[in-house]
C-alpha atoms as a PDB file:
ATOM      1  CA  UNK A   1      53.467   1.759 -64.090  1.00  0.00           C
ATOM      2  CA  UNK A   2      52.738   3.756 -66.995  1.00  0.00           C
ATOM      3  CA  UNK A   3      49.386   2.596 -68.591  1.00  0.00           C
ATOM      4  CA  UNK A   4      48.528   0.522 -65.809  1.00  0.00           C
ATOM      5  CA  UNK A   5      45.228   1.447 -64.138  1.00  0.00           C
ATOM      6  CA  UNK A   6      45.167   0.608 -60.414  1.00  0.00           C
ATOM      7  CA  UNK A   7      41.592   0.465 -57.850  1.00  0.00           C
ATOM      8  CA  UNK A   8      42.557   0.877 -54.238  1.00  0.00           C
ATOM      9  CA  UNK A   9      39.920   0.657 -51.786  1.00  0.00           C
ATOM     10  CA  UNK A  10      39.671   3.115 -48.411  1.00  0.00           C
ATOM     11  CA  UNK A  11      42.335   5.143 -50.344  1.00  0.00           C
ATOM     12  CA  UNK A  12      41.335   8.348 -48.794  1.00  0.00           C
ATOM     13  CA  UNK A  13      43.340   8.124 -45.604  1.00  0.00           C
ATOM     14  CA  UNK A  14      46.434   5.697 -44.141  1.00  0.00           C
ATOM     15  CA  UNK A  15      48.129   3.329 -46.230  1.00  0.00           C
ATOM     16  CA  UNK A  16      45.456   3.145 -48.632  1.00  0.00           C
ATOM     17  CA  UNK A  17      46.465   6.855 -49.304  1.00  0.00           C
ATOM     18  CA  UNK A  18      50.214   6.412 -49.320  1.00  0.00           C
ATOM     19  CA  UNK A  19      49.350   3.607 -51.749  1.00  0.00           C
ATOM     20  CA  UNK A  20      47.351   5.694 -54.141  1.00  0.00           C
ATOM     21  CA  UNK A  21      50.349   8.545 -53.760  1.00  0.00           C
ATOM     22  CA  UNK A  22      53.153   5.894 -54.901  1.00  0.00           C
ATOM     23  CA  UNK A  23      51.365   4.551 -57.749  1.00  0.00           C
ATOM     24  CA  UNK A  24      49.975   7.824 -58.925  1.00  0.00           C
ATOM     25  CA  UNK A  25      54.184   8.898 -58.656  1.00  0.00           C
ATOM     26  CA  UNK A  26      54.972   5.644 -60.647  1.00  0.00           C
ATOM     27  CA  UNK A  27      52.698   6.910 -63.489  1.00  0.00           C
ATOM     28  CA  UNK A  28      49.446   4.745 -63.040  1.00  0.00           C
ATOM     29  CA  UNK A  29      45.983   5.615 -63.296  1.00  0.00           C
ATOM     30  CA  UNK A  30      44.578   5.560 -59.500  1.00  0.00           C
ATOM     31  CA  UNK A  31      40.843   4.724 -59.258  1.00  0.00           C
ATOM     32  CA  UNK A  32      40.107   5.880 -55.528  1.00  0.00           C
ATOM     33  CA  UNK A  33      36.882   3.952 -54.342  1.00  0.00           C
ATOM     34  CA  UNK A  34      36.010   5.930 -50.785  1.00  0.00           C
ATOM     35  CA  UNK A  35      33.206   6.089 -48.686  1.00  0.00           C
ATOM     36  CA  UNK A  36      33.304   9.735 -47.503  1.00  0.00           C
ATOM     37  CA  UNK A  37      33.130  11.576 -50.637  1.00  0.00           C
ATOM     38  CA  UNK A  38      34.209  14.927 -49.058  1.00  0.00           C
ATOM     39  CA  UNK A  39      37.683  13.461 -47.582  1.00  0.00           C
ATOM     40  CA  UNK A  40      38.760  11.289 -50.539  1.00  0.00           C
ATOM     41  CA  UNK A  41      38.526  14.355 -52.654  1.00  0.00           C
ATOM     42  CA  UNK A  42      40.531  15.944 -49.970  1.00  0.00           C
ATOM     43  CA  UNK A  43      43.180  13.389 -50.334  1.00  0.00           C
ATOM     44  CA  UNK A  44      42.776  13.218 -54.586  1.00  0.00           C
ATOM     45  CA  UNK A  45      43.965  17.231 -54.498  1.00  0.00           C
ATOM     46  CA  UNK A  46      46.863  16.061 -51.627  1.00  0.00           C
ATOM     47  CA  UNK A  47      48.105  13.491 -54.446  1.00  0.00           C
ATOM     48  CA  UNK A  48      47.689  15.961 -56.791  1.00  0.00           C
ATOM     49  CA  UNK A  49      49.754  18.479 -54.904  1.00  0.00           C
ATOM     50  CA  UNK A  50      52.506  15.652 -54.411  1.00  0.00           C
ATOM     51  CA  UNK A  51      52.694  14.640 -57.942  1.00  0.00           C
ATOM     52  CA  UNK A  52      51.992  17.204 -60.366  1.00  0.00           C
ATOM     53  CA  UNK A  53      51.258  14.943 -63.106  1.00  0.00           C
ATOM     54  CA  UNK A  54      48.947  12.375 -60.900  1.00  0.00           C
ATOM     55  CA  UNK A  55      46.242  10.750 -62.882  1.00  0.00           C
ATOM     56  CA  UNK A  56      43.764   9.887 -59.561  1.00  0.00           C
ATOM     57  CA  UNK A  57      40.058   9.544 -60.045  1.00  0.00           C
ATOM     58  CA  UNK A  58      37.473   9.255 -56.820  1.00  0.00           C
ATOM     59  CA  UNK A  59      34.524   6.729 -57.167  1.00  0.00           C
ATOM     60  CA  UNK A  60      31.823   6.596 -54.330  1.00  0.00           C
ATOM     61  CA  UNK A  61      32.316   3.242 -52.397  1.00  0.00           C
ATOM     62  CA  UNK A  62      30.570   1.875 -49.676  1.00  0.00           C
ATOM     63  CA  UNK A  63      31.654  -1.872 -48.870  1.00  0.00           C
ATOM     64  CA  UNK A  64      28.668  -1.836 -46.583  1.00  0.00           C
ATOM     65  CA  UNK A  65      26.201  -1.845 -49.159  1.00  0.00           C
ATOM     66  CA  UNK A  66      26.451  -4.682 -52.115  1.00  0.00           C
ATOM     67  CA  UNK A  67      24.093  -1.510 -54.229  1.00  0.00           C
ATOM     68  CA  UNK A  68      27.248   0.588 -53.667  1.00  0.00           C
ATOM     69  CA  UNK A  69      29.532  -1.781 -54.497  1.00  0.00           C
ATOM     70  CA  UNK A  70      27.455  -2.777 -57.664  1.00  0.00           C
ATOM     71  CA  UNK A  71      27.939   0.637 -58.673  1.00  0.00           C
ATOM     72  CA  UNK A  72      31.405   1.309 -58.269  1.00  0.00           C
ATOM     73  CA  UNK A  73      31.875  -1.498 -60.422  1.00  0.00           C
ATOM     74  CA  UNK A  74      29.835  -1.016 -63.013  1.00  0.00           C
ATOM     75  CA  UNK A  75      31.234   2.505 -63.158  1.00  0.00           C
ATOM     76  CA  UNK A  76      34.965   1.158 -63.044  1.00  0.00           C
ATOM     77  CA  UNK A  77      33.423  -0.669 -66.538  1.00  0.00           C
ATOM     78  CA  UNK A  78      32.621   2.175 -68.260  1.00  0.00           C
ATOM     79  CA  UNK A  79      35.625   4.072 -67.458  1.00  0.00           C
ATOM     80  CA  UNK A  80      38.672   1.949 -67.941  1.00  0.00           C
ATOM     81  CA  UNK A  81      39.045  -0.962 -70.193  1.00  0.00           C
ATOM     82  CA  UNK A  82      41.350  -2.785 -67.766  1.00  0.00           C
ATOM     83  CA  UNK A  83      42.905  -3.343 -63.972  1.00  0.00           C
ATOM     84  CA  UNK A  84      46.166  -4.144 -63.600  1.00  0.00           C
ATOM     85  CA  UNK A  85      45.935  -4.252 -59.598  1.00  0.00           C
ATOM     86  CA  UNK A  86      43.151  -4.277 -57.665  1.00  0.00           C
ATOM     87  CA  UNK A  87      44.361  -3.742 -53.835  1.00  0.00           C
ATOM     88  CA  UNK A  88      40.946  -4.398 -51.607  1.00  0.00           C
ATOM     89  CA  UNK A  89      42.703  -2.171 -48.892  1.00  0.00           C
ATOM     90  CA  UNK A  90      39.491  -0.094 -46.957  1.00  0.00           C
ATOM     91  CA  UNK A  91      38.241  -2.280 -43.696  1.00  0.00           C
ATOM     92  CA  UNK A  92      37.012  -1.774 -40.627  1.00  0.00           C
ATOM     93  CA  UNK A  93      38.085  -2.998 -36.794  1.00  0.00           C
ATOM     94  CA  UNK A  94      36.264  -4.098 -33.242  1.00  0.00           C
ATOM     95  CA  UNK A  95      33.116  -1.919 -34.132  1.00  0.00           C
ATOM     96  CA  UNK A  96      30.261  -2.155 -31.988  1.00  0.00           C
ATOM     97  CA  UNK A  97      27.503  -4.337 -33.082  1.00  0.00           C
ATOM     98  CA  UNK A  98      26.606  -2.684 -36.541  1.00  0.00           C
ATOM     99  CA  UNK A  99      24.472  -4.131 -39.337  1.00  0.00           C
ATOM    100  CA  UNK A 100      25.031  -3.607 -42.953  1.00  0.00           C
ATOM    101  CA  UNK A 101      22.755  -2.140 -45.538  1.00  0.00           C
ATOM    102  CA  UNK A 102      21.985  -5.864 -46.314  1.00  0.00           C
ATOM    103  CA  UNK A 103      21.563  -7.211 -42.980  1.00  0.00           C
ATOM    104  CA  UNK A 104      25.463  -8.985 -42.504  1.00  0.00           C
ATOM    105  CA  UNK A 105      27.425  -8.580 -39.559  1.00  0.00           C
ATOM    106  CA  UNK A 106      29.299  -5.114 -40.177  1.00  0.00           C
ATOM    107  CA  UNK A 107      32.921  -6.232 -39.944  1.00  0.00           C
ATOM    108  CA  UNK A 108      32.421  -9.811 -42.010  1.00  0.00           C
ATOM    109  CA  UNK A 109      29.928  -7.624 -44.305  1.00  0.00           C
ATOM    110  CA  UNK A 110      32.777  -4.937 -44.997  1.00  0.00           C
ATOM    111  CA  UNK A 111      35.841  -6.421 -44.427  1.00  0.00           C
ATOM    112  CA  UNK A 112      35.115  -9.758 -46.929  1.00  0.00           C
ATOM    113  CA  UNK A 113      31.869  -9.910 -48.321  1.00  0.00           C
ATOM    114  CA  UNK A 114      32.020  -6.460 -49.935  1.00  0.00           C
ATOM    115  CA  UNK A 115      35.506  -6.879 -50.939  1.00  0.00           C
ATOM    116  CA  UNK A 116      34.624 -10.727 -52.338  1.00  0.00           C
ATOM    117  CA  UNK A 117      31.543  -9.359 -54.796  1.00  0.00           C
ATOM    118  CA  UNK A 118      33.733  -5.948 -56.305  1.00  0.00           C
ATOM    119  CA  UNK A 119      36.669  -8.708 -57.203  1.00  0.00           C
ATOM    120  CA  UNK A 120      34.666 -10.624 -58.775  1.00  0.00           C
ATOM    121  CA  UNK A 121      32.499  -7.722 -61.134  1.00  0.00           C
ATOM    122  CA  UNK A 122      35.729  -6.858 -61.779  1.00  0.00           C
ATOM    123  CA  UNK A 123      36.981  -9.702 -62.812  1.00  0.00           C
ATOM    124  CA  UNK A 124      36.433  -9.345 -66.565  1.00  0.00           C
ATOM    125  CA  UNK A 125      38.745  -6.190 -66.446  1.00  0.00           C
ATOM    126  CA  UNK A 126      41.361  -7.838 -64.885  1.00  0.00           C
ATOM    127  CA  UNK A 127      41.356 -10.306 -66.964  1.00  0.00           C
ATOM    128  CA  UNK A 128      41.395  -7.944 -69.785  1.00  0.00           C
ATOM    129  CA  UNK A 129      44.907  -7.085 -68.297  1.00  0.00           C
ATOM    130  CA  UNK A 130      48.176  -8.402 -69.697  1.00  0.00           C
ATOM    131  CA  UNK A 131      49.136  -8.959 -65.977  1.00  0.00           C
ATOM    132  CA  UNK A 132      46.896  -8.159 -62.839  1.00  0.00           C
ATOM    133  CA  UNK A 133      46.978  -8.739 -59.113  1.00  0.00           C
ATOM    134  CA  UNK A 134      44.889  -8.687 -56.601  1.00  0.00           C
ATOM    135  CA  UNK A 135      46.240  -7.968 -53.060  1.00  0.00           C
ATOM    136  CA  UNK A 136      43.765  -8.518 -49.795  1.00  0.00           C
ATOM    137  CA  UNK A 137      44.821  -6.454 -46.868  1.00  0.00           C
ATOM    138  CA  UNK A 138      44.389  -8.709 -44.138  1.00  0.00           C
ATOM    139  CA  UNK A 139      45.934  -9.051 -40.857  1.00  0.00           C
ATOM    140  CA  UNK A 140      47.601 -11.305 -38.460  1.00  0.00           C
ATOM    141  CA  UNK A 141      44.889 -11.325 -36.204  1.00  0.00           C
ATOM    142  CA  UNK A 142      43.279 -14.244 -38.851  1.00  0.00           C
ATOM    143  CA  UNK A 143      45.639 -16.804 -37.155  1.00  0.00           C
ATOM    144  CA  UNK A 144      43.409 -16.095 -34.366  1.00  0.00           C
ATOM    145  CA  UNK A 145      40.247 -16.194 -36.197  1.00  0.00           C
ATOM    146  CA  UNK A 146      37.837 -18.869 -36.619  1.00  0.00           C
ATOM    147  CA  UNK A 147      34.778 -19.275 -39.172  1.00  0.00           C
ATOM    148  CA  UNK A 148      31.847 -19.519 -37.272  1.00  0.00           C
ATOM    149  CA  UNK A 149      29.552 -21.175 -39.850  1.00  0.00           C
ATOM    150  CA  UNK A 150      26.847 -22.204 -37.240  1.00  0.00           C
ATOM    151  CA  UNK A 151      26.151 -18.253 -36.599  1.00  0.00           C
ATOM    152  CA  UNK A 152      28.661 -16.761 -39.384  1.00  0.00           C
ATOM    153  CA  UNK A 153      26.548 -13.703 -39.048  1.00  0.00           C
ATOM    154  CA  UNK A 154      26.673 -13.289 -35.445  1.00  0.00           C
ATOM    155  CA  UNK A 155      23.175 -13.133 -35.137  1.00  0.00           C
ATOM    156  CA  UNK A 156      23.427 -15.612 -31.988  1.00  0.00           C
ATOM    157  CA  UNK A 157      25.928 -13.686 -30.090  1.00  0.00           C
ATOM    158  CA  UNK A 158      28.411 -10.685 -31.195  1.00  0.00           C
ATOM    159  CA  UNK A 159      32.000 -10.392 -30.264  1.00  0.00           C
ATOM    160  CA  UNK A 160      33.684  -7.211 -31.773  1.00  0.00           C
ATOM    161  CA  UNK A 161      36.884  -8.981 -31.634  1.00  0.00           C
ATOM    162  CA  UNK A 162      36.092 -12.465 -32.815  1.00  0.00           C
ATOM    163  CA  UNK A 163      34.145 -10.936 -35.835  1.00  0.00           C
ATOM    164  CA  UNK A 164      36.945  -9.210 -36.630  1.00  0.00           C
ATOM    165  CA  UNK A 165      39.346 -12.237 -36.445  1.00  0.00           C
ATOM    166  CA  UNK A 166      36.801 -13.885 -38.710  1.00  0.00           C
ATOM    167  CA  UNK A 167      36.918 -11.551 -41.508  1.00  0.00           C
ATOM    168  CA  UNK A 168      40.334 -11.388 -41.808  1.00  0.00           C
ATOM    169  CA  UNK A 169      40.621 -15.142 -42.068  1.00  0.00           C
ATOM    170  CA  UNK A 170      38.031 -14.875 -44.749  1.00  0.00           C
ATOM    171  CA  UNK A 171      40.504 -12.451 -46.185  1.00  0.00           C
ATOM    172  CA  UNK A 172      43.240 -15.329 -46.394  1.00  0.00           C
ATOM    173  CA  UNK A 173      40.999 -17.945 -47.249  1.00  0.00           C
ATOM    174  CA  UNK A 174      39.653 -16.160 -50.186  1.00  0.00           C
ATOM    175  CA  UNK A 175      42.694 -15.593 -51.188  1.00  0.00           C
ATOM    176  CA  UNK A 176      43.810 -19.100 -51.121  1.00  0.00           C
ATOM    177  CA  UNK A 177      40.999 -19.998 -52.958  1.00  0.00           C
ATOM    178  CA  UNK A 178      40.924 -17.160 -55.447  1.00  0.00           C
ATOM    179  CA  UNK A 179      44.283 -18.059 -56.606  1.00  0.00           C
ATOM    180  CA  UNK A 180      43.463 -21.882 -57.478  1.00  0.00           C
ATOM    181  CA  UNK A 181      40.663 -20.823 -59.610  1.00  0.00           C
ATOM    182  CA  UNK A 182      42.823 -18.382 -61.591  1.00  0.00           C
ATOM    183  CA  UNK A 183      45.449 -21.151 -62.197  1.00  0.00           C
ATOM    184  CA  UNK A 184      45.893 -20.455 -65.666  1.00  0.00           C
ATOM    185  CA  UNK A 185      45.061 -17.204 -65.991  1.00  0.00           C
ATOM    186  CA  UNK A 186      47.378 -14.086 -66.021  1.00  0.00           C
ATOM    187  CA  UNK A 187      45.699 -13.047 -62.901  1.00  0.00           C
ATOM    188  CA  UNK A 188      47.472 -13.717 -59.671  1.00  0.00           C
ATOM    189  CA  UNK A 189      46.014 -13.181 -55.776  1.00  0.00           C
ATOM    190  CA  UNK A 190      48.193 -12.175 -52.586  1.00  0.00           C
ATOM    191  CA  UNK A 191      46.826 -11.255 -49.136  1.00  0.00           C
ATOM    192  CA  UNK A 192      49.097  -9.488 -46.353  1.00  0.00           C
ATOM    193  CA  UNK A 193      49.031  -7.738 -42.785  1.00  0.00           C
ATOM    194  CA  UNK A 194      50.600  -4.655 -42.796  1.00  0.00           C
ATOM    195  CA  UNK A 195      52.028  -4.736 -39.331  1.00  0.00           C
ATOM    196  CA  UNK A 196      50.240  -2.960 -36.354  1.00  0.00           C
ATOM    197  CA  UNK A 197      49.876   0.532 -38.247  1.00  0.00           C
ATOM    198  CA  UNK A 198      49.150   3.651 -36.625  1.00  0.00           C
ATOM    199  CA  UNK A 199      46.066   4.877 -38.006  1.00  0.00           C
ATOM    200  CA  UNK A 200      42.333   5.865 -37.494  1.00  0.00           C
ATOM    201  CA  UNK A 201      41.222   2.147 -37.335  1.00  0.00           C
ATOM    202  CA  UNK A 202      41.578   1.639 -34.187  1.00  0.00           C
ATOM    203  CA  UNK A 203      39.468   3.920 -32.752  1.00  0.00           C
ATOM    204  CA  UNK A 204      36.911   1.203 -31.529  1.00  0.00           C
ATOM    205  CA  UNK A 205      39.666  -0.350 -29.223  1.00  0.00           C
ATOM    206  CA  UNK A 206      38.519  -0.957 -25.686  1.00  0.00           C
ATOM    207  CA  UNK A 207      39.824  -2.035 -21.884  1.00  0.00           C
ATOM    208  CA  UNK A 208      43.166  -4.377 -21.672  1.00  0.00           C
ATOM    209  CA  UNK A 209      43.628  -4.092 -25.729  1.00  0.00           C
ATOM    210  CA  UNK A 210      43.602  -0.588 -25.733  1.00  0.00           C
ATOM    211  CA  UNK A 211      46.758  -0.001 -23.458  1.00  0.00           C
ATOM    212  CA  UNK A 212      48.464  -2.683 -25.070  1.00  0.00           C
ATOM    213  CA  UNK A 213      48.061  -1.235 -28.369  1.00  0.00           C
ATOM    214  CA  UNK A 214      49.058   2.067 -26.982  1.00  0.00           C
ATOM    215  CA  UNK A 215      52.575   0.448 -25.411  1.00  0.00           C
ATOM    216  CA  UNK A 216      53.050  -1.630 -28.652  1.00  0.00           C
ATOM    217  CA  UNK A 217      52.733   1.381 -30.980  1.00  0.00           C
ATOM    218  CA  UNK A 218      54.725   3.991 -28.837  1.00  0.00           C
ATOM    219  CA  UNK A 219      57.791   1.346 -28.951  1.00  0.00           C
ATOM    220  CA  UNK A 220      57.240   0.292 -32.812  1.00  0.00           C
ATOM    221  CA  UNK A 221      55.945   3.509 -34.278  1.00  0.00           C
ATOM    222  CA  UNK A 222      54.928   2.044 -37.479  1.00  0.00           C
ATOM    223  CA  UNK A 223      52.844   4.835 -39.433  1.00  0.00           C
ATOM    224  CA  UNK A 224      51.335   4.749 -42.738  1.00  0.00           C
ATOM    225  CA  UNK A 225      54.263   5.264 -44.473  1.00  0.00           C
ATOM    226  CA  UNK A 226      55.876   2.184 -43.207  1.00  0.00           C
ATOM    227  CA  UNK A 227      52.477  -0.128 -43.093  1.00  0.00           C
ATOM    228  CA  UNK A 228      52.250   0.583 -46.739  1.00  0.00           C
ATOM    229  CA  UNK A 229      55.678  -1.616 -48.159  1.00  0.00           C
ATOM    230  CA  UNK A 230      54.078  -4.909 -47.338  1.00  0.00           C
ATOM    231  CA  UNK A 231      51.359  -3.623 -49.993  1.00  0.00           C
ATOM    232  CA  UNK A 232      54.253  -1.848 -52.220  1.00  0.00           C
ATOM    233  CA  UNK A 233      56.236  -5.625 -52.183  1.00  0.00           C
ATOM    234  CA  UNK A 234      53.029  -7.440 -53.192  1.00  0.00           C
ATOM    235  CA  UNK A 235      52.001  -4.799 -55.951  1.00  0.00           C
ATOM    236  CA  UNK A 236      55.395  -4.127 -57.545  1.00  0.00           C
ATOM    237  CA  UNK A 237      58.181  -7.289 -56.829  1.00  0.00           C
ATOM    238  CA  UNK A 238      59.044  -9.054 -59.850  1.00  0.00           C
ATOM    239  CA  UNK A 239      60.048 -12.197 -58.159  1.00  0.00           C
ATOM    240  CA  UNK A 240      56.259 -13.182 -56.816  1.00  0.00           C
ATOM    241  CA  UNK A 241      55.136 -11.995 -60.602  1.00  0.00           C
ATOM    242  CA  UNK A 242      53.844 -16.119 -60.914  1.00  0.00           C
ATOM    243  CA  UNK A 243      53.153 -17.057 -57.507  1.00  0.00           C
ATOM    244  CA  UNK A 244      49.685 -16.909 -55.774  1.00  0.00           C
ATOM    245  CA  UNK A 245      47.695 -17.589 -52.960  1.00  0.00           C
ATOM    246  CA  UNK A 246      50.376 -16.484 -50.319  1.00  0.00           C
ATOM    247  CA  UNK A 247      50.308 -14.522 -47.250  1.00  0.00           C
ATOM    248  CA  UNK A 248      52.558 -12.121 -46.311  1.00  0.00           C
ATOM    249  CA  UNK A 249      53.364 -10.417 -43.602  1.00  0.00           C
ATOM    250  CA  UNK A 250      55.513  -7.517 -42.143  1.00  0.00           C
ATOM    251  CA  UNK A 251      58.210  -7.727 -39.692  1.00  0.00           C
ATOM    252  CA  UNK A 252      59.477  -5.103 -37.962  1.00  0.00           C
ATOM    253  CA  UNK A 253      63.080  -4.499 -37.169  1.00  0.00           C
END
């Protein structure tokens, strides 16, 4: 991946980390976009550490606020002159009943609509790429997920769980539609669920889901390093180079 810049969001922890450490190994330039300043520099000088000559660069990024993500963009613009993968990777999972800096639903607010505006500021760079992709780390809990466009917002009533289900179908959905619209283009869109990863985001896990999760993961053990291939196959396979729109998923064995 020499010459190839790469943007990864939440990249200061899980698999957005072990992301940023296997590109940064492959030779890329990594553009981390965090929103704890403190702990993605942390994890820029752990990369470093890893891979001597690591070319990683940490951009403030908070997918809560549409000003933040404004920002990170514009500042992606004046630093590089093109993407070559943009992996929308940060999220967040069954949170209490938070509001954004612009008034969404936190989950729907972080997990699509701040991810949906920074692809498309970014567009123009990726396009300014000889290839680019754009990967959407979504999950299988969209099969369970319905858009609610009478209170998409959940200003009516708020379910942690069913606003989460709703993002990540608006993950897969944008993707589906992101990829028609770049028909023609050298820019191609895949979204994915990572398997049921052992990492910080499920802190907000409550009751009956909470145990379960704890059986599942003490039988599966899937850590970082192993939620991270789905994102490694939809980044680097040459045989999905000029497909688009697809969902994939991992299985474990």
């Amino acid at each position: 991946m020499s010459g190839q810049v790469v943007v990864i969001t939440g990249a200061n922890t899980g698999i957005g980390k072990v992301n940023a450490t296997l590109f940064a190994r492959l030779g890329a330039k990594v553009v981390m976009g965090c929103r704890d300043m403190a702990k993605a520099h942390i994890a820029a000088e752990d990369i470093r550490r890893l891979v001597t000559d690591a070319d990683v660069e940490v951009l403030k990024l908070d997918l809560s606020s549409l000003g933040s993500v404004r920002q990170f963009a514009k500042e992606c613009g004046e630093r590089v002159q093109h993407i070559d993968l943009l992996v929308n990777n940060a999220g967040l999972m069954f949170c209490p009943n938070w509001r954004t800096e612009d008034g969404f639903e936190m989950q729907f607010g972080t997990n699509h609509l701040g991810h949906f505006l920074l692809t498309l500021l970014l567009m123009d760079e990726l396009k300014s790429a000889p290839k680019a992709r754009i990967i959407n780390v979504s999950s299988i809990a969209h099969m369970t997920g319905e858009i609610n466009f009478d209170d998409i917002n959940s200003n009516q009533s708020y379910n942690k769980y069913r606003a989460y289900y709703q993002s990540k179908l608006a993950n897969v959905l944008f993707t589906r539609e992101l990829a028609s619209r770049l028909t023609g283009t050298q820019v191609t869109a895949y979204s994915l669920h990572p398997g049921l990863v052992n990492t910080g985001l499920w802190k907000y896990m409550s009751g009956c889901l909470k145990l379960l999760d704890i059986i599942f993961k003490s039988i599966t053990n899937i850590g970082p390093e192993l939620g991270a291939q789905t994102t490694h196959y939809c980044a680097l396979e040459p045989s999905i180079a000029n497909e688009s729109g697809f969902y994939y998923k991992f299985v474990f064995i």
